[in-house]
Protein backbone atom coordinates (compact mmCIF):
# COMPACT_ATOMS: atom_id res chain seq x y z
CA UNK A 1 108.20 46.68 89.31
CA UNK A 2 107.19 43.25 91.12
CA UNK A 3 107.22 44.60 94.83
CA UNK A 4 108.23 40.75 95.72
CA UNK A 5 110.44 39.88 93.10
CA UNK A 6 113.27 39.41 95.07
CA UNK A 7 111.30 38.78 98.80
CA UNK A 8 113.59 36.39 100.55
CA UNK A 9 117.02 36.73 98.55
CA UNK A 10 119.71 37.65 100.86
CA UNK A 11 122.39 39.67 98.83
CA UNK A 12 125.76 40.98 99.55
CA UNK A 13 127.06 43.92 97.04
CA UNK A 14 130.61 45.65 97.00
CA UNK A 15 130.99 49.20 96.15
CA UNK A 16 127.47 50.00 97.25
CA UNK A 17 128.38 53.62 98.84
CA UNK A 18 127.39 55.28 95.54
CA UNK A 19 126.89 54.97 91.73
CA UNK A 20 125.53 51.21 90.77
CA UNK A 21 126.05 49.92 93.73
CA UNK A 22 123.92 52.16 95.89
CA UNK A 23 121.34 52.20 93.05
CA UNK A 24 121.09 48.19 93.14
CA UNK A 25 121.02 47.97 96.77
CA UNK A 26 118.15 50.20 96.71
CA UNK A 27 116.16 48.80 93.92
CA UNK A 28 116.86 45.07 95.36
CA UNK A 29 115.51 46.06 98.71
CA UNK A 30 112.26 47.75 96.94
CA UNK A 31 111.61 44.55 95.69
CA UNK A 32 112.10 42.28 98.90
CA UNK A 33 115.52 41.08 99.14
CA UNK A 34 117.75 41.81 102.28
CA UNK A 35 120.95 43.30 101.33
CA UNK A 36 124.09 43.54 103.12
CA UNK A 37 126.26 46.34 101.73
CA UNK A 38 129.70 46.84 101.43
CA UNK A 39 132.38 49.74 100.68
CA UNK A 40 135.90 51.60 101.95
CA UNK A 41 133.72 54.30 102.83
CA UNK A 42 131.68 53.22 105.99
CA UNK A 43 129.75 56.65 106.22
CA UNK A 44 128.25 56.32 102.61
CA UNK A 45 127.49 53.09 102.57
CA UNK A 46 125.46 53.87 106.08
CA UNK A 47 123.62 56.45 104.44
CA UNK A 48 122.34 53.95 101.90
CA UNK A 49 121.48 51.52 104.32
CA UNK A 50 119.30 54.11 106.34
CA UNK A 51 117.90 55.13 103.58
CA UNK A 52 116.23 51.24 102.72
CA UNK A 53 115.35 50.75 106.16
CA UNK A 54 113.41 53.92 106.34
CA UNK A 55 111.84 53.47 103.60
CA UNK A 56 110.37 49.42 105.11
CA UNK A 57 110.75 47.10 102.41
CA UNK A 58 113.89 44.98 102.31
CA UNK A 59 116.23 45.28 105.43
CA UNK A 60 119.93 46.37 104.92
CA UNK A 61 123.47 46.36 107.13
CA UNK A 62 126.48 47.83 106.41
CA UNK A 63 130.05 47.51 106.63
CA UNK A 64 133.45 48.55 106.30
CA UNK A 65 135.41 46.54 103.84
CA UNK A 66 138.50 46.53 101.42
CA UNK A 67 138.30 43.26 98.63
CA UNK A 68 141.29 42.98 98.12
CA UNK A 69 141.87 41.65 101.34
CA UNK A 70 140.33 38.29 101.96
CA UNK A 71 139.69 38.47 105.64
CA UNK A 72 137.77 41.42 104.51
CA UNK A 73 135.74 39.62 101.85
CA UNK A 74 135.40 36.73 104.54
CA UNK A 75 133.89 39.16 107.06
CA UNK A 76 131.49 40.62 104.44
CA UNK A 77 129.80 36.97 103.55
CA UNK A 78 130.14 36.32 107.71
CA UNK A 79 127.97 39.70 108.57
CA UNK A 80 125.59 38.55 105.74
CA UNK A 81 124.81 35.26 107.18
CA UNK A 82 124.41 36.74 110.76
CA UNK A 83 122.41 39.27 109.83
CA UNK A 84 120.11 37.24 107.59
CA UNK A 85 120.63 34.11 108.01
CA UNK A 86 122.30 32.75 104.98
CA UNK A 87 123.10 34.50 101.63
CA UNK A 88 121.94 33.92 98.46
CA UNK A 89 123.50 36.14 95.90
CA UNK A 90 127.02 38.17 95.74
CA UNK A 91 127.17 41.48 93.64
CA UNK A 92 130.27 41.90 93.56
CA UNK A 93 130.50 45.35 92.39
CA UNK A 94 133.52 47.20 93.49
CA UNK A 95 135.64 48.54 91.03
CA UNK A 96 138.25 51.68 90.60
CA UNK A 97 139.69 53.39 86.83
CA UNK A 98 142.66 55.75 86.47
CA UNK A 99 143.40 56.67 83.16
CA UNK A 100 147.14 57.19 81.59
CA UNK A 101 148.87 56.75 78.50
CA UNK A 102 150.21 53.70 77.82
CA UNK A 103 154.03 55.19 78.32
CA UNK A 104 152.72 56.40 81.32
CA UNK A 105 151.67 53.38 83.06
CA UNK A 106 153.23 52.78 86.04
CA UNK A 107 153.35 49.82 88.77
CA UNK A 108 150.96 51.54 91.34
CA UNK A 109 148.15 52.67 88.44
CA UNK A 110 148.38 48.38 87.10
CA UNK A 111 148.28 46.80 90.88
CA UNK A 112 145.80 49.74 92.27
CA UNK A 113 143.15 48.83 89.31
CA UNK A 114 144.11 44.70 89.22
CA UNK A 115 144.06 44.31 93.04
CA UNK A 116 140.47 46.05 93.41
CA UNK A 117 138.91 45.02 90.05
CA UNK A 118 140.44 42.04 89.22
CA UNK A 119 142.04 40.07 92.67
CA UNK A 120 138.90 41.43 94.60
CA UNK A 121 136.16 39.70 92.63
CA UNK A 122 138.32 36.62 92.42
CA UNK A 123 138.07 36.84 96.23
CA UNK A 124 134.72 37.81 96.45
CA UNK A 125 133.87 35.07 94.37
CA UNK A 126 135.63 32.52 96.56
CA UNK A 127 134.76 33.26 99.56
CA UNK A 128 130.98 33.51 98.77
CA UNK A 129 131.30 30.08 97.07
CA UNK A 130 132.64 28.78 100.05
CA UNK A 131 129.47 29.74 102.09
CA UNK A 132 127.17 28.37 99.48
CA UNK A 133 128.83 25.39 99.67
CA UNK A 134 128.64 25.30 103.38
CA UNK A 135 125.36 26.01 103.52
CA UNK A 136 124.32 22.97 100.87
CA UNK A 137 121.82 23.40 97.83
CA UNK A 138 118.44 25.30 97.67
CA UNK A 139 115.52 23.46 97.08
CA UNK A 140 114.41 25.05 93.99
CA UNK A 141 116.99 27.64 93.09
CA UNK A 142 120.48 28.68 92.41
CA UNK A 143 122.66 30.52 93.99
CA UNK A 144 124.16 33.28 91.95
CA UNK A 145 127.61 34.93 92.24
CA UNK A 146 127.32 37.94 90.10
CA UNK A 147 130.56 40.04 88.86
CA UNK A 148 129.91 43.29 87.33
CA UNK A 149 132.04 43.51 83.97
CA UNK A 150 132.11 47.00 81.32
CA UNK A 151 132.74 47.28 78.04
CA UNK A 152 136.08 46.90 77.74
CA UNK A 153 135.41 43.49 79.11
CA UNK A 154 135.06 43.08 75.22
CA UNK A 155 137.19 45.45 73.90
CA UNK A 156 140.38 47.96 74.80
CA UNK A 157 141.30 51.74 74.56
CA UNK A 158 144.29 53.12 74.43
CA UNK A 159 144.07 55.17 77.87
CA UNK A 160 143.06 52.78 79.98
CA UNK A 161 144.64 49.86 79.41
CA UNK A 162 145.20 48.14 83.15
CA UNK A 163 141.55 48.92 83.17
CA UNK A 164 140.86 46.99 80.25
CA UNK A 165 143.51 44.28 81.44
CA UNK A 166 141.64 44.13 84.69
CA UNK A 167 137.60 43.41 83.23
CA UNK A 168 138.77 40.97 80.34
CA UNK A 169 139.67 39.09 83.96
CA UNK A 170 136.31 39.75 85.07
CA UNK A 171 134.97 38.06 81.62
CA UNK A 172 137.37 35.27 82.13
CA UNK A 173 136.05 34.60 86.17
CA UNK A 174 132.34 34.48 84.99
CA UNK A 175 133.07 31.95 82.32
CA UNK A 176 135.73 29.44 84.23
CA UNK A 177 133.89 29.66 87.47
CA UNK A 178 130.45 29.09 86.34
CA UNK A 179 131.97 26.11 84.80
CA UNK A 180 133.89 25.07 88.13
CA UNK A 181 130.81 25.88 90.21
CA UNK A 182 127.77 24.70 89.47
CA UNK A 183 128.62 21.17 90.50
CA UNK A 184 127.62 23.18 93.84
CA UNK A 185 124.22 24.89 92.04
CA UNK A 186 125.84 28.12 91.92
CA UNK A 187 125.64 30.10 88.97
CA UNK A 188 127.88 33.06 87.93
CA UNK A 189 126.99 35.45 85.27
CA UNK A 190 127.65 39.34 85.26
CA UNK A 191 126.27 42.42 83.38
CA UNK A 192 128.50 45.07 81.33
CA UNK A 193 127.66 48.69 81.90
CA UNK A 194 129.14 51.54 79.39
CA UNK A 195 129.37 55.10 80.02
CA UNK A 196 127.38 55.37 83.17
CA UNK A 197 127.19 58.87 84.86
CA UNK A 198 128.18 58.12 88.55
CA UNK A 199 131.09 59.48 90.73
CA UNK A 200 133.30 57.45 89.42
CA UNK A 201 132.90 59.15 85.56
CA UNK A 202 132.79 62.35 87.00
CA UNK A 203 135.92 61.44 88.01
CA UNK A 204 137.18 59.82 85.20
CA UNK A 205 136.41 62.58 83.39
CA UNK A 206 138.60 64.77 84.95
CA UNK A 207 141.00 61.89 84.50
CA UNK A 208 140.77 62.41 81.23
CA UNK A 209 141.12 66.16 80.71
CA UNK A 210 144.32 65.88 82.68
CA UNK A 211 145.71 63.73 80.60
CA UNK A 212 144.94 65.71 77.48
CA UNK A 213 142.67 63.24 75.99
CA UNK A 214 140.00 66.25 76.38
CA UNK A 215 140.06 69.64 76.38
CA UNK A 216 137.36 70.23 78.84
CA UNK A 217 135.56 68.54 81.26
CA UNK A 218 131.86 66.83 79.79
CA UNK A 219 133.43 66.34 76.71
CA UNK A 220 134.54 62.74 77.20
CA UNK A 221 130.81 61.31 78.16
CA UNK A 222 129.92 63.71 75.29
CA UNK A 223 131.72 62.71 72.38
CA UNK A 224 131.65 58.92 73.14
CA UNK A 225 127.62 59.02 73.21
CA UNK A 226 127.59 60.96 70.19
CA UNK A 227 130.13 58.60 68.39
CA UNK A 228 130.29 55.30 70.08
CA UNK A 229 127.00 54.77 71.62
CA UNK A 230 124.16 53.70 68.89
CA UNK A 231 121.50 55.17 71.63
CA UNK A 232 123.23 58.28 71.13
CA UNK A 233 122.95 58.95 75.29
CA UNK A 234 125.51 57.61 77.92
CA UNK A 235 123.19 56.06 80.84
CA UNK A 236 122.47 56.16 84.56
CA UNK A 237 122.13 53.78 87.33
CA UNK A 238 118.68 53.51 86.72
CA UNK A 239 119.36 52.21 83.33
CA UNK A 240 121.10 49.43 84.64
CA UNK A 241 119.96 48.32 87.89
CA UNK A 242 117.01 46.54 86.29
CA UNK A 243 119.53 43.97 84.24
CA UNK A 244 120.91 43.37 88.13
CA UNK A 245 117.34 42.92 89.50
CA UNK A 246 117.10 39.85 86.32
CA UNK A 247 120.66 38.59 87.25
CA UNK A 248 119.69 38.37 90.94
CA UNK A 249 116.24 36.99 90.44
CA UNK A 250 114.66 33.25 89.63
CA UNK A 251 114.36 34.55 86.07
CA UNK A 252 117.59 33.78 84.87
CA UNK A 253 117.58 30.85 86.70
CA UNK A 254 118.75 28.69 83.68
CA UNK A 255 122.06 31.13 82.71
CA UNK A 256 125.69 30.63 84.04
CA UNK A 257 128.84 32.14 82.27
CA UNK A 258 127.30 35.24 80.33
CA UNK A 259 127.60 38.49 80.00
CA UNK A 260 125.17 40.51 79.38
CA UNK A 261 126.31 44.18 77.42
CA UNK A 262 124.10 46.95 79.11
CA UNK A 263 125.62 49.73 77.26
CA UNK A 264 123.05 51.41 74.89
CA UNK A 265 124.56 49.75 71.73
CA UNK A 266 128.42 49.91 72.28
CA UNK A 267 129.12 46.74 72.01
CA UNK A 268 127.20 44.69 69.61
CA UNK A 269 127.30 40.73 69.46
């Protein structure tokens, strides 16, 4: 890992309390950049940030914030700029899954998952787009707004459909705002995780189990890597976090409007 790779990029992430987005704050900070992290839960996302100061590579705030409200997503872009000076890259991370049946689905399961997965990166996007422009091209390189898709921004299952409803959206953000954007040099692509063991699997798991798509918890990360995922494995954060370090850095530079599948052969293209 290039210890500088990232030295002087100034990155907000959502969701960063845990899971990917504590992972990428951490590995983005190891490598230089100065990351301002985000999340409902203040306490976690404080831990992380301790945890990359103490360590004395990249510097880290954090704060308190819900994306689907825009003040909130406002506020997160403001904090970045006072605390570093201007941002450079968005993560916008954040993102929420409860599985049911399609019978089953219900108004507060579709506008819980849209609002947070779908309606906050839309605002997240915006309002870091807005400061870019604001703040007027870099000399040599983009900015980059970053959404973070899945798998079933590429296909569906039958159990969690508003899920699936809500990061085809994603895929559709990345491609119609890197086109609307990069009159303003800002480029948006995003990566595509699969089955990645973090909180929110554990969780879904369970999710799962009470919904009698499994009979037991660990079965559902189970059976999909033995009969969905070519790598035979589901991952970690560690297995994606360096496709986020690319995304953020001068590397992929010349990319806007892709998605990149990080999901151990789920997806092929």
């Amino acid at each position: 890992m290039d210890a500088h790779r990232l030295a002087g990029k100034n990155i907000m992430i959502t969701g960063a309390a845990q899971g990917m987005g504590a992972a990428n704050a951490e590995y983005f900070a190891a490598q230089g950049a100065n990351v301002c992290i985000g999340d409902l839960n203040l306490e976690g996302v404080q831990s992380v940030a301790d945890r990359i100061n103490a360590a004395g590579n990249g510097k880290a705030v954090a704060i308190q914030m819900d994306v689907t409200k825009r003040s909130d997503n406002a506020d997160a872009v403001a904090q970045t700029v006072e605390a570093f000076g201007s941002i450079n890259i968005a993560l916008l991370n954040a993102g929420v899954n409860k599985p049911r049946m399609f019978m089953d689905i219900d108004e507060d399961n579709w506008d819980m998952i849209m609002n947070i997965n779908a309606k906050g990166v839309l605002l997240g996007i915006q309002e870091s787009a807005r400061q870019m422009i604001a703040q007027g091209p870099m000399d040599d390189n983009p900015y980059k707004i970053i959404p973070v898709g899945s798998i079933v921004s590429r296909t569906a299952f039958l159990d969690v459909i508003p899920y699936c409803c809500s990061k085809y959206a994603v895929l559709a953000m990345i491609i119609g705002c890197a086109k609307a954007l990069w009159e303003h040099k800002i480029t948006v692509n995003g990566y595509a995780p699969g089955v990645v063991r973090t909180e929110l699997w554990e969780q879904l798991d369970k999710d799962l189990v009470e919904i009698g798509m499994f009979d037991k918890e660990g079965e559902s990360m189970d059976h999909l890597a033995a009969n969905m995922i070519t790598m035979k494995r589901y991952s970690y954060p560690d297995d994606v976090k360096g496709t986020a370090a690319f995304l953020c850095s001068s590397e992929s530079d010349y990319m806007t409007g892709q998605l990149i599948m990080i999901d151990g052969g789920m997806i092929m293209q």
